[in-house]
Protein backbone atom coordinates (compact mmCIF):
# COMPACT_ATOMS: atom_id res chain seq x y z
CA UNK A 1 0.00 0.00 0.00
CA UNK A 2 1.61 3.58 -0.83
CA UNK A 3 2.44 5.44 2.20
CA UNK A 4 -0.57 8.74 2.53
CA UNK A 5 0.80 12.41 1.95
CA UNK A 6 -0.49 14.77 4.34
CA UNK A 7 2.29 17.62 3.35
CA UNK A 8 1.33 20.40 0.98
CA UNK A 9 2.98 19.94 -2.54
CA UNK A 10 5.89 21.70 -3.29
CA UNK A 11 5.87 24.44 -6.34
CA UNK A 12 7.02 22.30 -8.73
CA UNK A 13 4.41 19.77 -8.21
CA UNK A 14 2.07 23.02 -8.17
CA UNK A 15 2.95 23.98 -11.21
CA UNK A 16 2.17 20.68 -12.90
CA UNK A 17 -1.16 20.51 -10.89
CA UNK A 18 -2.36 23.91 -12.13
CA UNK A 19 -1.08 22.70 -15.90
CA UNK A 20 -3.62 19.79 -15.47
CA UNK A 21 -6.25 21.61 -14.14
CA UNK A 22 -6.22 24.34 -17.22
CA UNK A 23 -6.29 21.64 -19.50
CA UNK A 24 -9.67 20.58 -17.86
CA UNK A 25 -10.86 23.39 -17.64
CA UNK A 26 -10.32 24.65 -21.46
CA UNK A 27 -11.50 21.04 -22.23
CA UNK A 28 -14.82 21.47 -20.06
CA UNK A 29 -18.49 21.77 -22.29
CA UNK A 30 -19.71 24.89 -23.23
CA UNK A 31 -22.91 23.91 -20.88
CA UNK A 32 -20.66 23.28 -17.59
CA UNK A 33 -18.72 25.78 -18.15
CA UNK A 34 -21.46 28.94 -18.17
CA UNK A 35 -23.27 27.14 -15.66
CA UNK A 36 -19.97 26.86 -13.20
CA UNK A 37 -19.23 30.84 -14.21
CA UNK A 38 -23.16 31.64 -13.10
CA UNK A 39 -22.33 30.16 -9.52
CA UNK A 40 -18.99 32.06 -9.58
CA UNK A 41 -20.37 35.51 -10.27
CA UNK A 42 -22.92 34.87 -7.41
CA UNK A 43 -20.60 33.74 -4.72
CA UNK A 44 -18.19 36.38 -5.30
CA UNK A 45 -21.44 38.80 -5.33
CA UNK A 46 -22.21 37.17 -2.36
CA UNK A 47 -18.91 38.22 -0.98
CA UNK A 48 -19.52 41.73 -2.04
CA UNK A 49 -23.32 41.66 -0.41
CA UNK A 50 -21.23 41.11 2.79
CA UNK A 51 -18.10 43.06 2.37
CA UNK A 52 -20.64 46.24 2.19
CA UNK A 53 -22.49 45.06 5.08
CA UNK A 54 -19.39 45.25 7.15
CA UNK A 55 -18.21 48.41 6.24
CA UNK A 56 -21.59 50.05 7.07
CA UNK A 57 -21.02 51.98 10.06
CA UNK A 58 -17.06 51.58 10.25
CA UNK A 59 -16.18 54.74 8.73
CA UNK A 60 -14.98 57.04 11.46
CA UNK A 61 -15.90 54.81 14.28
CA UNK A 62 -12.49 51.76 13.34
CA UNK A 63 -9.57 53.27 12.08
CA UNK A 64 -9.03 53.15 8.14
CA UNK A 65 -6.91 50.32 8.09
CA UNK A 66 -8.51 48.00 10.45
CA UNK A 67 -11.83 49.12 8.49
CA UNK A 68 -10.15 47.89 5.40
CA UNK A 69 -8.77 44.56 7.17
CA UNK A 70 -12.85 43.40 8.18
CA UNK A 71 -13.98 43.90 5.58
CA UNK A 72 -10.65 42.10 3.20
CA UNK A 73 -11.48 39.34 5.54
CA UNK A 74 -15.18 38.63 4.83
CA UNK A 75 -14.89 39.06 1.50
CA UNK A 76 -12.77 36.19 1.05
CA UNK A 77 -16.16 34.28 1.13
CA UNK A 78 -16.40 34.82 -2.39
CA UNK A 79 -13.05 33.05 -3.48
CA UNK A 80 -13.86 30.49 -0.69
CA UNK A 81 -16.98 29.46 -2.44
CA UNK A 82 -15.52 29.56 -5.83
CA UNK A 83 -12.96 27.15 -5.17
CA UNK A 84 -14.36 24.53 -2.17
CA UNK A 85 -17.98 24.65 -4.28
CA UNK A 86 -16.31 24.27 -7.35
CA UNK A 87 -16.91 27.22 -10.08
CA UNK A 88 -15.45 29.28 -12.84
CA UNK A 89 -13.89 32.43 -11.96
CA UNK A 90 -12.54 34.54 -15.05
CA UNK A 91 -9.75 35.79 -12.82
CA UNK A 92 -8.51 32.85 -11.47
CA UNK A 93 -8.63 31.14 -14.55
CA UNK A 94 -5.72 33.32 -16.19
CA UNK A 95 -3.66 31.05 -14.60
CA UNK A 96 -4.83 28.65 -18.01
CA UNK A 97 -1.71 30.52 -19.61
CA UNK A 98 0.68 27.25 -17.87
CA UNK A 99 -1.42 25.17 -19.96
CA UNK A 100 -1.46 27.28 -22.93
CA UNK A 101 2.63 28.10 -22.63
CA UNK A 102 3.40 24.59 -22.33
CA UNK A 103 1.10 23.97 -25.44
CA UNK A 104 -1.41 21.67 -24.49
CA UNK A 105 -4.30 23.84 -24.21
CA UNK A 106 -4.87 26.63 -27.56
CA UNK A 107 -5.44 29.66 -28.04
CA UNK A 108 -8.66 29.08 -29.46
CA UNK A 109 -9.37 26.96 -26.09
CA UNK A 110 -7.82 29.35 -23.61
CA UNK A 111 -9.83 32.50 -25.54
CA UNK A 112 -13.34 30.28 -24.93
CA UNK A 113 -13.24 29.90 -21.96
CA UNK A 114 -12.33 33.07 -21.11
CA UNK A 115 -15.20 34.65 -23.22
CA UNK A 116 -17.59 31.71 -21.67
CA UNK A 117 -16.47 32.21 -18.03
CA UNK A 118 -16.51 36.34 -18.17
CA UNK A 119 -20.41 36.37 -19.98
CA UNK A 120 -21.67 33.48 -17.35
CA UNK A 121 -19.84 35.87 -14.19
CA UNK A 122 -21.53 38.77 -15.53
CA UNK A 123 -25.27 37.10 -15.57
CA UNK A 124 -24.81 35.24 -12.22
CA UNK A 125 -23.40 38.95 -10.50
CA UNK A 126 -26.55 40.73 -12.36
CA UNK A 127 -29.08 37.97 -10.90
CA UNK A 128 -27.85 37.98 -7.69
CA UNK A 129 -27.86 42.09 -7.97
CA UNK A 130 -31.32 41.58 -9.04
CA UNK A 131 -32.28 39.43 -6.01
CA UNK A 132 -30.62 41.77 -3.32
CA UNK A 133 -32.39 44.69 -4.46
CA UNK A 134 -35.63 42.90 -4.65
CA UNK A 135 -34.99 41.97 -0.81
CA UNK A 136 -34.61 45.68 -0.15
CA UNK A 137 -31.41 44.64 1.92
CA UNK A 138 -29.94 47.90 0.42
CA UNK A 139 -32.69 49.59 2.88
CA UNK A 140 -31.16 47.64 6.33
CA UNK A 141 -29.43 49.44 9.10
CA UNK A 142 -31.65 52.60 8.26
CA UNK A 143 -30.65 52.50 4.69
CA UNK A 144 -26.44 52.59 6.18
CA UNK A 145 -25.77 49.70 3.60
CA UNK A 146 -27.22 51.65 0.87
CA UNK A 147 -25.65 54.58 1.62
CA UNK A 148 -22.11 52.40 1.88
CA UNK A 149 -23.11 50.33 -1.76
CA UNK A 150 -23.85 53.76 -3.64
CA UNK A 151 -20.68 55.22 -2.58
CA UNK A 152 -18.51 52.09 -3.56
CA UNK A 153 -19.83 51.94 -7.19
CA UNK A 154 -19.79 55.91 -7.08
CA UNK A 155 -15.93 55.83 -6.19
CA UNK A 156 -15.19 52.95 -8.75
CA UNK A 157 -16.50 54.82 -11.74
CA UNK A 158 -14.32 57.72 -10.77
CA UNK A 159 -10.96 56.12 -11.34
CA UNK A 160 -8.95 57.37 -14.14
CA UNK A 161 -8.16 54.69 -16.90
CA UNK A 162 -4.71 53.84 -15.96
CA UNK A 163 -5.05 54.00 -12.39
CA UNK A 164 -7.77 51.51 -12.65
CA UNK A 165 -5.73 49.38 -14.83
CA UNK A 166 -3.06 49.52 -12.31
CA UNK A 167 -5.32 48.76 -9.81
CA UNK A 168 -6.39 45.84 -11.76
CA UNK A 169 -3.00 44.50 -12.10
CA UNK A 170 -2.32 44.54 -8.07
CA UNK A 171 -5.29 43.08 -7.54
CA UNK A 172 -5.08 39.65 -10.08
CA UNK A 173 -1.54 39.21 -9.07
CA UNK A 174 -2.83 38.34 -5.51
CA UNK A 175 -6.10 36.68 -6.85
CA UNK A 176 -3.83 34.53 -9.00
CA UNK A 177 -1.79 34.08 -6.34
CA UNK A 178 -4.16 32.86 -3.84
CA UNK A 179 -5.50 30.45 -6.20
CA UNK A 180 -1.74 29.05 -7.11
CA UNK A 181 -1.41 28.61 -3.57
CA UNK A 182 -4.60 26.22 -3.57
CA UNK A 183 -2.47 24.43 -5.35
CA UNK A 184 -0.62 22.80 -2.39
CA UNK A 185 -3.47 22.17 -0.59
CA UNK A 186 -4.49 18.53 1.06
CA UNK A 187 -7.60 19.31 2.59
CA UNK A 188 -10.49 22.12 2.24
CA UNK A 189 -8.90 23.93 5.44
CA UNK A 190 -5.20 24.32 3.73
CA UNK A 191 -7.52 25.81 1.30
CA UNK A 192 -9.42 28.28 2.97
CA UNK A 193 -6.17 29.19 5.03
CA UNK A 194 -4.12 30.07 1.39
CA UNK A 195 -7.29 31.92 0.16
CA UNK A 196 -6.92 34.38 3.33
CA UNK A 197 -4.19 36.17 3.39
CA UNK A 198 -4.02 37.46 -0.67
CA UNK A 199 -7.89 38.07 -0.98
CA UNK A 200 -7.71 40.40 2.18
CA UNK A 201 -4.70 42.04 1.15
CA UNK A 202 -6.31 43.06 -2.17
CA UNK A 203 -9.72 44.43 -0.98
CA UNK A 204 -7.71 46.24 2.36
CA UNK A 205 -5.57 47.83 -0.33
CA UNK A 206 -8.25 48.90 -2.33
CA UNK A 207 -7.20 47.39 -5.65
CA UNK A 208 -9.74 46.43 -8.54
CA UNK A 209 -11.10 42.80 -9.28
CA UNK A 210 -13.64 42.97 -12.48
CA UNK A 211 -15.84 40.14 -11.15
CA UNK A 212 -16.38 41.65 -7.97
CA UNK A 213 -17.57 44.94 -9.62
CA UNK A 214 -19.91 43.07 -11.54
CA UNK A 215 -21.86 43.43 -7.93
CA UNK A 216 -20.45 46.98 -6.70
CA UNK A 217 -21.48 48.82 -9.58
CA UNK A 218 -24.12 47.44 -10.50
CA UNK A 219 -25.87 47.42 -6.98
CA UNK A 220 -25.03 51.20 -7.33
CA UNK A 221 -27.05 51.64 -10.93
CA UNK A 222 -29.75 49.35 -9.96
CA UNK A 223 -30.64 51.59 -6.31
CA UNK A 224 -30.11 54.66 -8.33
CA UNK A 225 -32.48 54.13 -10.99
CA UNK A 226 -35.30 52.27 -9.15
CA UNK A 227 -35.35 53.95 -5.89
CA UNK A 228 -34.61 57.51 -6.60
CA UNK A 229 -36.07 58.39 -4.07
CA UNK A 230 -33.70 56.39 -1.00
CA UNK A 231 -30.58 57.29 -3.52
CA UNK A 232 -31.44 61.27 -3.14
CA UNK A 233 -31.93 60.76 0.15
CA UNK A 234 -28.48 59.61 1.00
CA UNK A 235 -26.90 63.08 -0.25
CA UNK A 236 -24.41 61.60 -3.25
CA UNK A 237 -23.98 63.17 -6.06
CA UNK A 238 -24.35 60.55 -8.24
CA UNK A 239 -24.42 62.29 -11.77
CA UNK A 240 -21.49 60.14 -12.56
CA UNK A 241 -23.02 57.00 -12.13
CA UNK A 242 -23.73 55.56 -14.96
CA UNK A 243 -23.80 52.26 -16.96
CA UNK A 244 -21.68 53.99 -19.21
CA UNK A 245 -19.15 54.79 -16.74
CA UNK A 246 -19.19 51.20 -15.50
CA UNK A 247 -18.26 49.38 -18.81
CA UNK A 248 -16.06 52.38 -20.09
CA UNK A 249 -14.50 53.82 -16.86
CA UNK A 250 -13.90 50.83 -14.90
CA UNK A 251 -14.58 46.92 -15.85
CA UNK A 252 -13.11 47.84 -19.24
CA UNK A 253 -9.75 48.77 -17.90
CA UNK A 254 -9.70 46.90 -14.50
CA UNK A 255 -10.45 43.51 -16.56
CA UNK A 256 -7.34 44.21 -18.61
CA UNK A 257 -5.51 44.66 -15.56
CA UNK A 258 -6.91 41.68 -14.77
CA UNK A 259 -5.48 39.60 -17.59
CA UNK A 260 -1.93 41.10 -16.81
CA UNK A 261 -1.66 40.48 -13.68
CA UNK A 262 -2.72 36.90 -13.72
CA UNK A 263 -1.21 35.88 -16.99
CA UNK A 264 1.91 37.44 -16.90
CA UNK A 265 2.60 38.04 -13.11
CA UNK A 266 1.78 34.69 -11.92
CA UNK A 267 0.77 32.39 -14.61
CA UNK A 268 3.51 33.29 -16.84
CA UNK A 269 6.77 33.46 -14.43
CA UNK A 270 5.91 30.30 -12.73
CA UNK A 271 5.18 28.45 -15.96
CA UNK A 272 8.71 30.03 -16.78
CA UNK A 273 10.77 28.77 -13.56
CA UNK A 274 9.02 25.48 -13.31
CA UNK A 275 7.53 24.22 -16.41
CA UNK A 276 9.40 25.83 -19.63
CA UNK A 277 12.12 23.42 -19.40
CA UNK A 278 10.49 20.36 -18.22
CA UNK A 279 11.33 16.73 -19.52
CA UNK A 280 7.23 16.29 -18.94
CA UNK A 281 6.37 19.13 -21.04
């Protein structure tokens, strides 16, 4: 009988491991693979719908960074669900550029399910938008968590088009890199514990993850236009706020920050120190 491994794998094994997985994924049906992205774009909306719960209230009462920390940490339920529930997250899966380096996934493959995986995020973020408005959860702790939701999306279709490209960068890298350190994991709790630790550091620091906004925005456009009334009541100016704004100003840019920061920042140094010269290859 072989003898059980209980130690994480080391990055070489990683790298081989995330090789095989982007190969099944690019491989995956068209059907599986929108219907894994739907559940994706919900549980990181999810994350979101409780990210902006948490930071109700905490301005001026927590300091900025401990603020920041909170609500980094719950947010990490998105990424949690995506990869313990099994779904298909566009930003994790840049790391499908091992596979496609070491040539045993296309172009043609890698660019589908990109294209497949972004569309089904999108719908599963909008219904789950959809179905938080229609709960009117926007409206709890005397409308603080609508307040808090209109001035997210408000502040993320202010960002100049570099910054939020930069932003977008930042933020992938860590994504990328919390899902490559998955990788090593034995068990669902070495998984959750890897997932920590990048995720919060990205939404503490403020950087930009395309999925994510998918919800922030969104949430913003969808209070604004329905329930004028509650959104002039808060006191935003929200003349900026547009679905315009969204696509152009900040999920166009931020999602190709996105794809450079997973693709070439992760995906493509470690396929370079660990897989460009392998005999397995």
């Amino acid at each position: 009988m072989s003898e059980l491994r209980i130690d994480a794998l080391l990055p070489g094994e990683m790298a081989r491991r995330a090789e095989y997985i982007g190969v099944r994924k690019a491989e995956a049906s068209v059907l599986r693979m929108f219907a894994l992205a739907l559940l994706a774009g919900a549980f990181i909306a999810l994350g979101a719908v409780f990210a902006t719960t948490v930071a109700t209230g905490a301005s001026g009462v927590l300091p900025f960074g401990v603020a920041k920390l909170l609500v980094g940490l719950v947010f990490c339920l998105g990424l949690v669900l995506v990869i313990v529930g099994g779904a298909e997250l566009f930003t994790g899966n840049n790391l499908i550029v091992m596979a496609w380096a070491s040539g045993k996934v296309t172009t043609r493959a890698l660019l589908r399910n990109w294209g497949i995986v972004y569309v089904g995020n999108f719908v599963g973020s909008i219904a789950t938008v959809i179905l938080v408005f229609m709960s009117q959860q926007y409206t709890f702790g005397g409308g603080g968590i609508g307040k808090t939701a209109l001035s997210i999306a408000n502040g993320k279709v202010a960002l100049g088009f570099g910054q939020a490209v930069a932003l977008g960068v930042l933020c992938n890298a860590l994504v990328c890199l919390a899902v490559w350190l998955t990788f090593s994991a034995r068990s669902t709790v070495d998984k959750i514990a890897a997932i920590i630790f990048p995720i919060t550091a990205f939404v503490a620091a403020g950087f930009e993850h395309s999925v994510a906004n998918m919800y922030f925005i969104p949430i913003g456009l969808v209070i604004k236009t329905f329930d004028p009334a509650f959104a002039a009541g808060t006191g935003l100016d929200l003349s900026g706020l547009t679905w315009s704004a969204f696509f152009v100003n900040n999920l166009l840019p931020v999602t190709i920050g996105n794809i450079l920061g997973g693709s070439i920042f992760v995906a493509a140094i470690y396929w370079a120190i660990f897989l460009r010269n392998s005999e397995d290859k």
